[in-house]
Protein backbone atom coordinates (compact mmCIF):
# COMPACT_ATOMS: atom_id res chain seq x y z
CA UNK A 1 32.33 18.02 -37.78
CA UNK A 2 32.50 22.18 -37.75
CA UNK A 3 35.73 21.34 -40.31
CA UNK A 4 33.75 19.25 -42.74
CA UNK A 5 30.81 21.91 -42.53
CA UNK A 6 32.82 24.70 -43.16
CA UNK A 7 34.77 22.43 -46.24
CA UNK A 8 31.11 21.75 -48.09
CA UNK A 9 30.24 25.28 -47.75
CA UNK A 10 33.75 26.34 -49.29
CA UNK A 11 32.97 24.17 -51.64
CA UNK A 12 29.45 25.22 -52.32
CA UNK A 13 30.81 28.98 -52.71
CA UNK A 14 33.29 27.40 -55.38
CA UNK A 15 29.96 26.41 -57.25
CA UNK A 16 28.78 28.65 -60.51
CA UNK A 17 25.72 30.21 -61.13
CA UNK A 18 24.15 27.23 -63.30
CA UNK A 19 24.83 28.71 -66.16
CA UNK A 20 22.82 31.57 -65.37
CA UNK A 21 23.38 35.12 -66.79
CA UNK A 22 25.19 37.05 -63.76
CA UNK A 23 25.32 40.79 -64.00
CA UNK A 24 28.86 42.04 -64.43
CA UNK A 25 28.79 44.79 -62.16
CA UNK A 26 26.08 44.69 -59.23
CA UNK A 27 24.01 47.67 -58.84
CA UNK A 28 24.97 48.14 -55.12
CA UNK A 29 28.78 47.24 -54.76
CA UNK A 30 28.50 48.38 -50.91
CA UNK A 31 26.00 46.03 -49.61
CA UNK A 32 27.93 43.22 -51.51
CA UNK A 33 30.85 44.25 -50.02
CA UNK A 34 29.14 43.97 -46.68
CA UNK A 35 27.37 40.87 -46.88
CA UNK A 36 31.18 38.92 -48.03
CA UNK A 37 32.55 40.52 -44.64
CA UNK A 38 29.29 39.35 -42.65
CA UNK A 39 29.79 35.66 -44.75
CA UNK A 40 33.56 36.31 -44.00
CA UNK A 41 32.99 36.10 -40.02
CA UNK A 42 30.11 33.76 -40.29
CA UNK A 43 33.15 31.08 -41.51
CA UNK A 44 35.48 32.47 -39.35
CA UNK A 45 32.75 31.92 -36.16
CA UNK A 46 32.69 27.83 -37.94
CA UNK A 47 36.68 27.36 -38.51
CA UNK A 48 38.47 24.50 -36.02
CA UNK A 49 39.04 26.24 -32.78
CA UNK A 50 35.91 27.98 -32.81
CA UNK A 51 33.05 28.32 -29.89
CA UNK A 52 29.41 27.62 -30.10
CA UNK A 53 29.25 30.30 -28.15
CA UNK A 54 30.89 32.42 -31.31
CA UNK A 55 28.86 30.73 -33.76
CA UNK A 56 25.85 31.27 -32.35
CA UNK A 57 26.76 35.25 -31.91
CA UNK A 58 27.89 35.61 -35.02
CA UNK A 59 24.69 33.73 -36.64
CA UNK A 60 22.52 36.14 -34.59
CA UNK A 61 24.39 39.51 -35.20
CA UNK A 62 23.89 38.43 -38.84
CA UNK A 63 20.35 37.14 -38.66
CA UNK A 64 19.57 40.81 -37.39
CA UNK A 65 21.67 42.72 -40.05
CA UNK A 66 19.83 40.31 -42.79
CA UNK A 67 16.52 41.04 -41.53
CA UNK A 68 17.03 44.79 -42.39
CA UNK A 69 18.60 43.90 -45.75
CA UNK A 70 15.52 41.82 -47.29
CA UNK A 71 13.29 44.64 -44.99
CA UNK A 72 15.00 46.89 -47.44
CA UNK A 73 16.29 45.39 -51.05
CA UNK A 74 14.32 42.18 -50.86
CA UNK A 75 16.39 39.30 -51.84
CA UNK A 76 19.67 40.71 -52.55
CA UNK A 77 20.27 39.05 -55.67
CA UNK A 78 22.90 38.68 -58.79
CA UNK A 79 21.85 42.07 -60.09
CA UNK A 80 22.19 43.64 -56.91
CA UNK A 81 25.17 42.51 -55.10
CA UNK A 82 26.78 40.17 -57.82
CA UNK A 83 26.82 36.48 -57.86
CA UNK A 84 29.61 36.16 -54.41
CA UNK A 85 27.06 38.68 -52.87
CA UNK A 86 24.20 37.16 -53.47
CA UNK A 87 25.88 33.39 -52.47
CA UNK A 88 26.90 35.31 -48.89
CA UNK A 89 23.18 36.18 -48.67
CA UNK A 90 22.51 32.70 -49.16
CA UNK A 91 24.92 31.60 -46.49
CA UNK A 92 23.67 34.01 -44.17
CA UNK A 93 20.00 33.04 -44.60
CA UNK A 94 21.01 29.01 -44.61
CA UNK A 95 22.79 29.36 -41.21
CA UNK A 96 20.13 31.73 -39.26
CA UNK A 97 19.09 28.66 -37.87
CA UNK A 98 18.53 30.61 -34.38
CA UNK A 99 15.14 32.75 -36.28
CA UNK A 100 13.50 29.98 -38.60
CA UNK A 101 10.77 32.91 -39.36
CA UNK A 102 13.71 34.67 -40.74
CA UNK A 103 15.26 31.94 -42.59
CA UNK A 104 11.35 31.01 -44.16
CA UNK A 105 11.11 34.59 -45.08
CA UNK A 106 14.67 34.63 -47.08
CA UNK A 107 13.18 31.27 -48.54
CA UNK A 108 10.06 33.25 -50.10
CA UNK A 109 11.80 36.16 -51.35
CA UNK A 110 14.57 33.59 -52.71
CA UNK A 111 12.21 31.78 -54.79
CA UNK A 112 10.97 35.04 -56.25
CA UNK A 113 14.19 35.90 -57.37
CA UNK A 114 14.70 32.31 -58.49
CA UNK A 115 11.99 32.70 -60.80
CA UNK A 116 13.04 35.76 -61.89
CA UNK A 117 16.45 34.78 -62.90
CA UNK A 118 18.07 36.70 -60.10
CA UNK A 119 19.53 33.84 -57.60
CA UNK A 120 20.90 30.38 -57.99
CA UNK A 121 18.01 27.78 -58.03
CA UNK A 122 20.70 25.24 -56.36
CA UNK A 123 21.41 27.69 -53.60
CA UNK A 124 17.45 27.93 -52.74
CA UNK A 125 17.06 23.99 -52.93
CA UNK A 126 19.81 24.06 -50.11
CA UNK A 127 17.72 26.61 -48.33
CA UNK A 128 14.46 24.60 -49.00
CA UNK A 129 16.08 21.38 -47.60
CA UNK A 130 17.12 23.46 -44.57
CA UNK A 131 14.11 24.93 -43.45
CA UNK A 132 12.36 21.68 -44.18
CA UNK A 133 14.81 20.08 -41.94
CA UNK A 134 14.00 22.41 -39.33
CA UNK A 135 10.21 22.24 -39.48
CA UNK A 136 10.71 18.42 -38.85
CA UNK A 137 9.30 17.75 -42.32
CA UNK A 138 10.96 15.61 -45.40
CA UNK A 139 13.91 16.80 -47.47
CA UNK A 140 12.72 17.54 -51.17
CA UNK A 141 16.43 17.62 -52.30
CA UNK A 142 18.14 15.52 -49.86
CA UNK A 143 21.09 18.08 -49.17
CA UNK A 144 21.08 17.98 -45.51
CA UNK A 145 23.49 15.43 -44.08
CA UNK A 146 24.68 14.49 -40.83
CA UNK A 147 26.91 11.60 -39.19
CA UNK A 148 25.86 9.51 -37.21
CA UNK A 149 26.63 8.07 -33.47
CA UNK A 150 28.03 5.48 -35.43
CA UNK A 151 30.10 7.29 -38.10
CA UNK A 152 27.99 6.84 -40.90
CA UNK A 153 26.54 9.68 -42.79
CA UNK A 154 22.30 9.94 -42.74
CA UNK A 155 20.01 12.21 -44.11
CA UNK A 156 18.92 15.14 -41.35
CA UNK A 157 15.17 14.15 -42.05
CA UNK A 158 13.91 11.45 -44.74
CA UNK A 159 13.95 12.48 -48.51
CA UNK A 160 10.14 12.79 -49.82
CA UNK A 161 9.83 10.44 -52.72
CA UNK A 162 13.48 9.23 -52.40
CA UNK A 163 12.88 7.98 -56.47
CA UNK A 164 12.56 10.73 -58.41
CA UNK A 165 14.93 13.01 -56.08
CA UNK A 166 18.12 13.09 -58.68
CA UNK A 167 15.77 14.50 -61.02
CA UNK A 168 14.81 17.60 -58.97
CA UNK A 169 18.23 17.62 -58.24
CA UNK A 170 19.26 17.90 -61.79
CA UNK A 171 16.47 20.91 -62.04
CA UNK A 172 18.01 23.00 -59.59
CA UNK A 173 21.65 22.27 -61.31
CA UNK A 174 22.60 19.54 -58.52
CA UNK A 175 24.18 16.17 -58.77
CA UNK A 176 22.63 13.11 -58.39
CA UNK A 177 22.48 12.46 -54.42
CA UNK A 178 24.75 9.30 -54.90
CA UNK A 179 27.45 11.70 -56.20
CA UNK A 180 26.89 13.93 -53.53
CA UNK A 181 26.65 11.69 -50.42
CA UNK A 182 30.04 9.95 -52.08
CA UNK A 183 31.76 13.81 -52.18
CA UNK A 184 30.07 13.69 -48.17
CA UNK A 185 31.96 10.72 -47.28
CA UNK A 186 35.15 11.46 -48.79
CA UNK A 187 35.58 14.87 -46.70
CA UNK A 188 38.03 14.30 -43.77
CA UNK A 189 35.79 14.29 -40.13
C-alpha cells in the first residue's frame, strides 16, 4: 500500500499548474530549495522498506519546520518558491496528518492563495478532501481512496452529493472520479 501511495503522489507532482500563470523565478529560491529536500525525505520516509516509525518522524520533523514557514511567509506559494516548491508545501501540509490544526491552518492560507492565483486549486481540493477525511466528515472531491479488507478500492469517507462531484472536480482542474478511481485500480498493490 506505502508503494501505491508514494506512486499517486509521484504522479500528482508530475501534474501542471492548471494552466495557471507560474512565476519563472520564485522570489525566495532558498526556502524552495528547502521545502523539495523536506518533500525529498518525506518520500523517502514512504518508499518500500520504510518504517512507520520513519514516517511518522519524518511527518512530524516536517509538520514543525512547516509551522514556522506559514508562521512566517504564509502559504508559500508559486511566486514564492516556484510551482515544485509550492507542490512540496502541499505535500508537506497533505501528510501532517499527526497535527490536523496544522494541516486546517495550511488549508486556510491555501485557499487564500488559491484565490489569489498563487497555488494550484487541484492541490487544495486534495487538501480539502484530506482534512475532511480526518474530521470524519464527507469528501467534497472524492480524492481520498483506500483498499479494502477485501481488495477493493473505497472512498476514505462518503462523497457529499456523489452527482454533481465530476463537476467540482473539473473546477479545480481534476478528472472525472471514474477516471481517477480507474488510474487507482490500475496501480500495482
Amino acid at each position: 500500500m506505502r508503494a501505491l501511495f508514494s506512486l499517486l503522489l509521484l504522479a500528482l507532482f508530475a501534474v501542471s499548474a492548471c494552466g495557471q500563470d507560474v512565476p519563472e523565478a520564485p522570489r525566495n529560491p532558498a526556502l524552495r530549495a528547502e521545502l523539495l529536500k523536506m518533500a525529498e525525505r518525506d518520500q523517502a520516509a514512504r518508499r518500500p522498506g520504510g518504517s512507520a516509525d520513519a514516517m511518522a518522524s519524518a511527518d512530524r520533523a516536517n509538520g514543525e519546520r512547516m509551522a514556522r514557514i506559514l508562521d512566517e511567509h504564509g502559504w508559500p506559494g508559486w511566486a514564492l518558491v516556484g510551482e515544485d516548491g509550492a507542490q512540496a508545501a502541499w505535500l508537506l501540509i497533505q501528510h501532517a496528518d499527526l497535527n490536523l490544526p496544522l494541516q486546517r491552518r495550511g488549508l486556510a492560507l491555501m485557499q487564500k492563495a488559491v484565490d489569489d492565483g498563487d497555488a494550484d486549486p487541484s492541490d487544495l481540493a486534495y487538501l480539502v478532501d484530506r482534512v475532511r477525511v480526518a474530521e470524519g466528515r464527507p469528501q467534497v472531491y472524492g480524492t481520498q481512496w483506500g483498499v479494502s479488507a477485501e481488495g477493493e478500492w473505497k472512498p476514505n469517507t462518503p462523497i457529499e452529493n456523489e452527482a454533481e462531484v465530476d463537476e467540482r472536480r473539473a473546477d479545480a482542474g481534476l478528472k472525472p472520479l471514474r477516471d481517477y478511481l480507474a488510474e487507482l485500480k490500475s496501480l500495482p498493490s
